[in-house]
Protein backbone atom coordinates (compact mmCIF):
# COMPACT_ATOMS: atom_id res chain seq x y z
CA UNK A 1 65.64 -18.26 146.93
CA UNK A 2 67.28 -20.33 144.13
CA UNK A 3 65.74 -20.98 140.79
CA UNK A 4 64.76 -24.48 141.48
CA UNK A 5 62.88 -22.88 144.82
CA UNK A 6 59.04 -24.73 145.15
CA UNK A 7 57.95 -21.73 145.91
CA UNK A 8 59.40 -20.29 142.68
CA UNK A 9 58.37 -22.89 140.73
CA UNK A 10 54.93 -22.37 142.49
CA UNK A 11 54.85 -18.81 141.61
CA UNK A 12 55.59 -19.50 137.94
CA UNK A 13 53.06 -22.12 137.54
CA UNK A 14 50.46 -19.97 138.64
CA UNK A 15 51.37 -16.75 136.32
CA UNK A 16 51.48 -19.70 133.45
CA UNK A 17 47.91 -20.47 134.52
CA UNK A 18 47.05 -16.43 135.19
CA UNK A 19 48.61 -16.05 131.44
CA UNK A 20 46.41 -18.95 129.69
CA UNK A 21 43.29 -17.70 131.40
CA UNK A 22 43.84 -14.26 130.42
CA UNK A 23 45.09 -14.94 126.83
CA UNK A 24 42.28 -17.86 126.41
CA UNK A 25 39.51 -15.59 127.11
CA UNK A 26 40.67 -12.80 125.21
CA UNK A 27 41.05 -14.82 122.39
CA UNK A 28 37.28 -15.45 122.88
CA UNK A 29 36.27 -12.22 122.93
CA UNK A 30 37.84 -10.96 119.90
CA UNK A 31 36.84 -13.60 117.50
CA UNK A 32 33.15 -13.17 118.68
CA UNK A 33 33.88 -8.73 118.58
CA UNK A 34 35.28 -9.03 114.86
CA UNK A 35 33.11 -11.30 113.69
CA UNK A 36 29.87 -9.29 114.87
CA UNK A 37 31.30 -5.85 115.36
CA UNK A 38 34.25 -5.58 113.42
CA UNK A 39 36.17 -4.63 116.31
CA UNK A 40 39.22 -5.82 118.22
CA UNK A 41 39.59 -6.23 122.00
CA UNK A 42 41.44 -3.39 122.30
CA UNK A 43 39.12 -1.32 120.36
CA UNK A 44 35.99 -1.91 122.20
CA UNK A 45 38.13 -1.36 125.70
CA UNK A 46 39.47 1.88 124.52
CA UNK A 47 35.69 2.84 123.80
CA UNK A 48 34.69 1.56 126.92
CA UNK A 49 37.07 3.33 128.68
CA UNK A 50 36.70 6.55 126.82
CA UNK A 51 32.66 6.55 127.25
CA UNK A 52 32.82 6.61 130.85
CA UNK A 53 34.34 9.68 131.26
CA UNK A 54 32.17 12.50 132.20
CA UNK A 55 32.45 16.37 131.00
CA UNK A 56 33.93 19.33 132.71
CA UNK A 57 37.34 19.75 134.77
CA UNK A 58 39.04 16.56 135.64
CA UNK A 59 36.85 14.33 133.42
CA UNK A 60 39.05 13.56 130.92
CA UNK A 61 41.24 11.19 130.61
CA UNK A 62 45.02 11.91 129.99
CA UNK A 63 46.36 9.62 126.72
CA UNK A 64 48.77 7.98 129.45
CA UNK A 65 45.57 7.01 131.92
CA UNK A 66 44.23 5.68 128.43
CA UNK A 67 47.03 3.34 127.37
CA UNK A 68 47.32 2.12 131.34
CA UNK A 69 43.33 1.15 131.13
CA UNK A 70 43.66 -0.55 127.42
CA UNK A 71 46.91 -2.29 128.34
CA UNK A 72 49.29 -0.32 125.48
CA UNK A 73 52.20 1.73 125.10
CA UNK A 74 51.24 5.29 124.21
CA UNK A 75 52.10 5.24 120.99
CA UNK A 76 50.06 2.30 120.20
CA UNK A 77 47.10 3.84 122.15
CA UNK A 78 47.42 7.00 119.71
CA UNK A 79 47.63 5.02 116.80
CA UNK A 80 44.55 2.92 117.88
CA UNK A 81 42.59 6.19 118.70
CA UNK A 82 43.73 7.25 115.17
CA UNK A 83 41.71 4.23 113.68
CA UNK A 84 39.17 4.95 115.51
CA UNK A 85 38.66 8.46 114.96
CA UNK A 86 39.23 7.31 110.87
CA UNK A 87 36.00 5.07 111.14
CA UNK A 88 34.07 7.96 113.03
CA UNK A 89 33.88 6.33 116.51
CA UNK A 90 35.99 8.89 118.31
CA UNK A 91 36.69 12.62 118.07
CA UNK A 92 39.73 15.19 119.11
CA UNK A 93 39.40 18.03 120.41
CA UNK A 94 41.37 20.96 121.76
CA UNK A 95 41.11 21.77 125.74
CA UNK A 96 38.77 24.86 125.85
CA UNK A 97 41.63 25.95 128.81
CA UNK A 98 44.33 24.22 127.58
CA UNK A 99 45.95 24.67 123.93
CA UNK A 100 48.13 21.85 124.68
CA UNK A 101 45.51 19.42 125.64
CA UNK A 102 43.83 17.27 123.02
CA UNK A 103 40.46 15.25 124.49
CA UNK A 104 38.99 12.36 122.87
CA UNK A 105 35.37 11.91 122.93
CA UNK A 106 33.34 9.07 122.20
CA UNK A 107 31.00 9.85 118.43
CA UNK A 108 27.39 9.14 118.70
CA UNK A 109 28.42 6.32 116.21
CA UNK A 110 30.88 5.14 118.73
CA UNK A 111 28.78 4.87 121.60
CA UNK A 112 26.03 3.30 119.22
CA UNK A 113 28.35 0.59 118.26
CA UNK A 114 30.06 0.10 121.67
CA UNK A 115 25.98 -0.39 122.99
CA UNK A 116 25.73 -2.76 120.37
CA UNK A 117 28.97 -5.05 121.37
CA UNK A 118 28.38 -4.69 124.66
CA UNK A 119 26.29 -7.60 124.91
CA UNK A 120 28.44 -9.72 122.59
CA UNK A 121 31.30 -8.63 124.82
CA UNK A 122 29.66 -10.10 127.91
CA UNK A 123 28.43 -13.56 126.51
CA UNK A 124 31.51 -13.91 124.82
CA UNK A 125 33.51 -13.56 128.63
CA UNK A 126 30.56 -15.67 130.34
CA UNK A 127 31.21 -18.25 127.75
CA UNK A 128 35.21 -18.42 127.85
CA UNK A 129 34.88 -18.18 131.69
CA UNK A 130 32.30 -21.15 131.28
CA UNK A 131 34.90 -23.38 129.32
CA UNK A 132 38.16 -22.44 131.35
CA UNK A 133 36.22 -23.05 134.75
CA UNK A 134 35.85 -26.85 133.16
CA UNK A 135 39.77 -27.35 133.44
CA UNK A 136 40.61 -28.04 136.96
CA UNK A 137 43.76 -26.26 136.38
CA UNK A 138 42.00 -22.88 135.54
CA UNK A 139 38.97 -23.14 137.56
CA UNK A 140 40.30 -21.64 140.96
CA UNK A 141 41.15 -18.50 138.98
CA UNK A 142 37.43 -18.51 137.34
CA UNK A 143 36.68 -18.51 140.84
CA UNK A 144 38.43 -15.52 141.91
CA UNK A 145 37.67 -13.63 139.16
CA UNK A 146 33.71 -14.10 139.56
CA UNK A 147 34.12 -13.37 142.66
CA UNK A 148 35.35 -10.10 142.29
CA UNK A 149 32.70 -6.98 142.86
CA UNK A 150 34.92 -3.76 142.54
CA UNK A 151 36.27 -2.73 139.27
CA UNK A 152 39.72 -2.25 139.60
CA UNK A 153 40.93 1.40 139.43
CA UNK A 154 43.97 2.44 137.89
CA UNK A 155 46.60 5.15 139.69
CA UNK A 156 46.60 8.48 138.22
């Protein structure tokens, strides 16, 4: 394959159009999460994320698994958990069997808010969905992605 391939061409076309979709819609989402919530994308994924993990061995999630479901570097994901945890949404803790191991829970506050953006969350994605599926360009991948039943799992 050569640079000026079709099929290259073909393939970068539709990660341009992957790429708008995905940065159109999360555009969306955060001006509709800050503007009701006073949260960021990122912030209501990582509370997302970190409210669906269940107690006991194996339950938590590793700060690696974390930054791989929010889409960060590690660092980043620490420093975002660090904001969090300064506006009482999240919580550290030491591993009961662990000394080494620090979990992060979701605060009553957290999961109060995250119930409350939830909603906001949704309509906003409905509604960016909505407008992108208007552009002939985008609406095969509106398609696909409403079409999809599974939530996608991450490797461990």
């Amino acid at each position: 394959m050569t640079a000026t391939d079709p099929a290259l061409t073909a393939l970068s076309q539709g990660w341009c159009a992957l790429s708008l979709l995905h940065g159109r819609i999360e555009a969306h989402i955060e001006r509709a999460l800050q503007a009701r919530h006073d949260l960021s994308v990122r912030e209501y994924s990582l509370l997302d994320v970190l409210s669906r993990q269940h107690e006991g061995d194996g339950g938590h999630l590793q700060m690696k698994q974390v930054a791989d479901a929010v889409v960060l570097s590690q660092s980043a994901t620490t420093r975002l958990v660090t904001r969090l945890e300064d506006r009482g949404l999240l919580e550290r803790y030491l591993c009961p069997t662990d000394r080494r191991g620090i979990y992060t829970n979701v605060t009553v506050a957290g999961l109060k808010l995250l119930g409350e953006a939830r909603p906001t969350n949704d309509a906003a994605l409905r509604e960016a969905l909505d407008e992108a599926a208007r552009n002939p360009e985008l609406a095969p991948l509106v398609r696909v992605v409403e079409s999809l039943k599974a939530p996608v799992t991450l490797p461990a």
